[in-house]
Protein backbone atom coordinates (compact mmCIF):
# COMPACT_ATOMS: atom_id res chain seq x y z
CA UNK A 1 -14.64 -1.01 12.45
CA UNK A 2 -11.40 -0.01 11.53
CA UNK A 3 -10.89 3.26 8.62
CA UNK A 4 -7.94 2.97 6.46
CA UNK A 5 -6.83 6.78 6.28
CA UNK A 6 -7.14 9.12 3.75
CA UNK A 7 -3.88 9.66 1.35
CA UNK A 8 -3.30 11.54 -1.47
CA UNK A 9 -0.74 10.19 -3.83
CA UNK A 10 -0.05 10.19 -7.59
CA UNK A 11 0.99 6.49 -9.63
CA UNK A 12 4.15 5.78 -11.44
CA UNK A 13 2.60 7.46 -14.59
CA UNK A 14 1.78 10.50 -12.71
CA UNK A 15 -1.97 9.67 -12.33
CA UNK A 16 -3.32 11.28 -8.88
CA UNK A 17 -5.14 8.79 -6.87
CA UNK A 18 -6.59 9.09 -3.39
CA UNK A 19 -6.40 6.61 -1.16
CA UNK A 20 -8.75 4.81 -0.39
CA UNK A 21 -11.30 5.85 -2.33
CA UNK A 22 -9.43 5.08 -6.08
CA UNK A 23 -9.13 1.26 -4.98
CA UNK A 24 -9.63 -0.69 -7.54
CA UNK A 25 -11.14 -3.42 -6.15
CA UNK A 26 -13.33 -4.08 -3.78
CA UNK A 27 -11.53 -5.18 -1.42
CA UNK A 28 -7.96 -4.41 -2.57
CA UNK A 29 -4.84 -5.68 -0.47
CA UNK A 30 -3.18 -2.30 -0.36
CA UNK A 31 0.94 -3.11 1.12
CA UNK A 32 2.24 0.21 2.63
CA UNK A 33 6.13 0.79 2.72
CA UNK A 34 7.98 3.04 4.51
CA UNK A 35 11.73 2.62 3.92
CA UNK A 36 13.86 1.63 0.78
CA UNK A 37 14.66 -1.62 2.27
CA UNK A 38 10.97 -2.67 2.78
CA UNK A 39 10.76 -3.32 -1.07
CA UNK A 40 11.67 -7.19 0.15
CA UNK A 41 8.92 -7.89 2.45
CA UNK A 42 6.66 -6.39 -0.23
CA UNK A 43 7.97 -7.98 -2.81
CA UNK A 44 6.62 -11.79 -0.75
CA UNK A 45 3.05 -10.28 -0.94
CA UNK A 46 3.07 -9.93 -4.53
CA UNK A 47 4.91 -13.01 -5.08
CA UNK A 48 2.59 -14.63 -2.92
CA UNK A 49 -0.48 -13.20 -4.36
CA UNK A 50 0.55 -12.83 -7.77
CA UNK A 51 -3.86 -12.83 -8.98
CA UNK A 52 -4.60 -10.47 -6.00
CA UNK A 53 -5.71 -7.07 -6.47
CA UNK A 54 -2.97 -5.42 -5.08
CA UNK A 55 -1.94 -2.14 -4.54
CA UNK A 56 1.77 -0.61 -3.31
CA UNK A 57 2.20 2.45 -1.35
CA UNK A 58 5.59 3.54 -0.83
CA UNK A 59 4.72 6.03 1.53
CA UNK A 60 7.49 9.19 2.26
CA UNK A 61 7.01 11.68 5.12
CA UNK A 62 5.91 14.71 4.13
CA UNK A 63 9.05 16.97 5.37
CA UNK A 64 11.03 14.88 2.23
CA UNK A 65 7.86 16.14 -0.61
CA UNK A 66 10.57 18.41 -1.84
CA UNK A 67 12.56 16.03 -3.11
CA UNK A 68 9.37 13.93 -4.69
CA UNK A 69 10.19 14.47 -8.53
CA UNK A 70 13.85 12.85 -7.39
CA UNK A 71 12.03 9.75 -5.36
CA UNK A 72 9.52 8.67 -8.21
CA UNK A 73 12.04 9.34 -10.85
CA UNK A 74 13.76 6.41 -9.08
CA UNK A 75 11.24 4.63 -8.81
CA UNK A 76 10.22 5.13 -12.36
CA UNK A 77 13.49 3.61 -13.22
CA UNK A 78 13.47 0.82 -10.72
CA UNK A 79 10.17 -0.40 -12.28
CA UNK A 80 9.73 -0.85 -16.16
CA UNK A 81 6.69 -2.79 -15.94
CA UNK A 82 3.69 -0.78 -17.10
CA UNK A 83 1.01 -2.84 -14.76
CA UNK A 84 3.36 -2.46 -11.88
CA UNK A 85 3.88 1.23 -12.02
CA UNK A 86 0.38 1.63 -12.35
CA UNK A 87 -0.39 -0.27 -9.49
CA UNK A 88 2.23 1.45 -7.20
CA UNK A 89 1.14 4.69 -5.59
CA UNK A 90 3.40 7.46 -3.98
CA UNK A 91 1.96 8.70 -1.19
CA UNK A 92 3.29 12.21 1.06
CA UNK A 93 2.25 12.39 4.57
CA UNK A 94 3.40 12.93 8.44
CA UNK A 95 4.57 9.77 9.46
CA UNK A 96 4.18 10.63 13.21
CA UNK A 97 0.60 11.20 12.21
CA UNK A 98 -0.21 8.17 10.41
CA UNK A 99 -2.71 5.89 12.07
CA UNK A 100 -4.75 2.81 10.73
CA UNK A 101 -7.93 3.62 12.96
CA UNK A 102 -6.80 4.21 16.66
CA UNK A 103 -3.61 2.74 16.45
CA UNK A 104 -0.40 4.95 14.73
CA UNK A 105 1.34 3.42 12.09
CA UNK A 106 5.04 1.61 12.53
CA UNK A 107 7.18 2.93 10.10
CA UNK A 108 9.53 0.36 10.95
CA UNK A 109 7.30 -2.69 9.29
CA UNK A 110 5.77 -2.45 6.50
CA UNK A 111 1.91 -2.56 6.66
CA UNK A 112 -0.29 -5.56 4.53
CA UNK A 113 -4.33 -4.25 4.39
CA UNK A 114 -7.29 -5.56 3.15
CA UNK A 115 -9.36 -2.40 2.33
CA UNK A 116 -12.27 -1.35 0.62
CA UNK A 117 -12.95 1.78 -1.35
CA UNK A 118 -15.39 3.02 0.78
CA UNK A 119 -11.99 2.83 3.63
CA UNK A 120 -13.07 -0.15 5.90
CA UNK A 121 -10.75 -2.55 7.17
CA UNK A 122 -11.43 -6.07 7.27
CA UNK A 123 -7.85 -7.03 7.88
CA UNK A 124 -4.28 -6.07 8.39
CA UNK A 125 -1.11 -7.54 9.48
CA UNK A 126 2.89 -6.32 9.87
CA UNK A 127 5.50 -7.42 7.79
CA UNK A 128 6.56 -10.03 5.05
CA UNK A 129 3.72 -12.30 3.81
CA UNK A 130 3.29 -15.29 5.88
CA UNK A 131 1.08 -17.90 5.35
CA UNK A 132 -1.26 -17.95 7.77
CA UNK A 133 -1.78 -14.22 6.74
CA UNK A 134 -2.34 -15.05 3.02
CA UNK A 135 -4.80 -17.54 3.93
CA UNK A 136 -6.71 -15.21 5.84
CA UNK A 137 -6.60 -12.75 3.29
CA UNK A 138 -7.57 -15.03 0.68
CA UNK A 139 -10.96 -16.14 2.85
CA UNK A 140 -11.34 -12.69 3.52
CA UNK A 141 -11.11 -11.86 -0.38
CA UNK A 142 -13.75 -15.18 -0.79
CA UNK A 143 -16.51 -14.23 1.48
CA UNK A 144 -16.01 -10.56 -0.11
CA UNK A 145 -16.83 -11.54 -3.55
């Protein structure tokens, strides 16, 4: 079975939260960005999957942390809504290491998972929602429950 990996990362009200193991659902769909422009083809998950528990992870490579109080202040003022700030998580790691079990994350996409706290997979997918992929999550999310 596929891991999801280990991430530190701190919420839009400066909570720390480790990923996965501060899910809070079990599963969770947990979206991973990894560019400014990716915020559309998150933004068709949650519209999507609007009653989903749903987690965003803008994640930045590590060699830009220094400029981390600059990125979530942005963020901070991109996003006014309490819920969503609390539900998106900033995350600081190598890119070039960044794998979803045996297989290194593309930076270019961004990444849709199905996760569990304890950091198996049961599903993942590339890119803006489709709707194939929200009906498989949405089984997935049945049998889970």
């Amino acid at each position: 079975m596929t891991h999801f990996p280990h991430l530190t990362a701190r919420d839009l009200h400066g909570v720390p939260r480790s990923l996965p193991d501060d899910l809070p659902s079990d599963p969770t769909l947990v979206i991973l960005a990894f560019r400014i422009y990716h915020q559309a083809d998150v933004d068709t998950w949650t519209a999507a999957c609007p009653d989903l528990p749903t987690v965003e992870v803008p994640v930045v490579d590590s060699s830009e942390k220094w400029m981390e109080r600059y990125i979530e202040q942005g963020m901070r003022a991109g996003i006014s809504d309490t819920a969503d700030r609390a539900r998106t998580w900033t995350a600081y790691t190598r890119l070039d290491q960044l794998s979803l079990g045996a297989s290194p994350v593309d930076p270019s996409e961004i990444l849709a998972v199905l996760s569990r706290p304890n950091g198996a997979v049961l599903w993942s997918s590339t890119g803006p929602a489709r709707r194939a992929a929200i009906a498989e999550v949405r089984a997935l999310l049945d049998a889970a429950r």
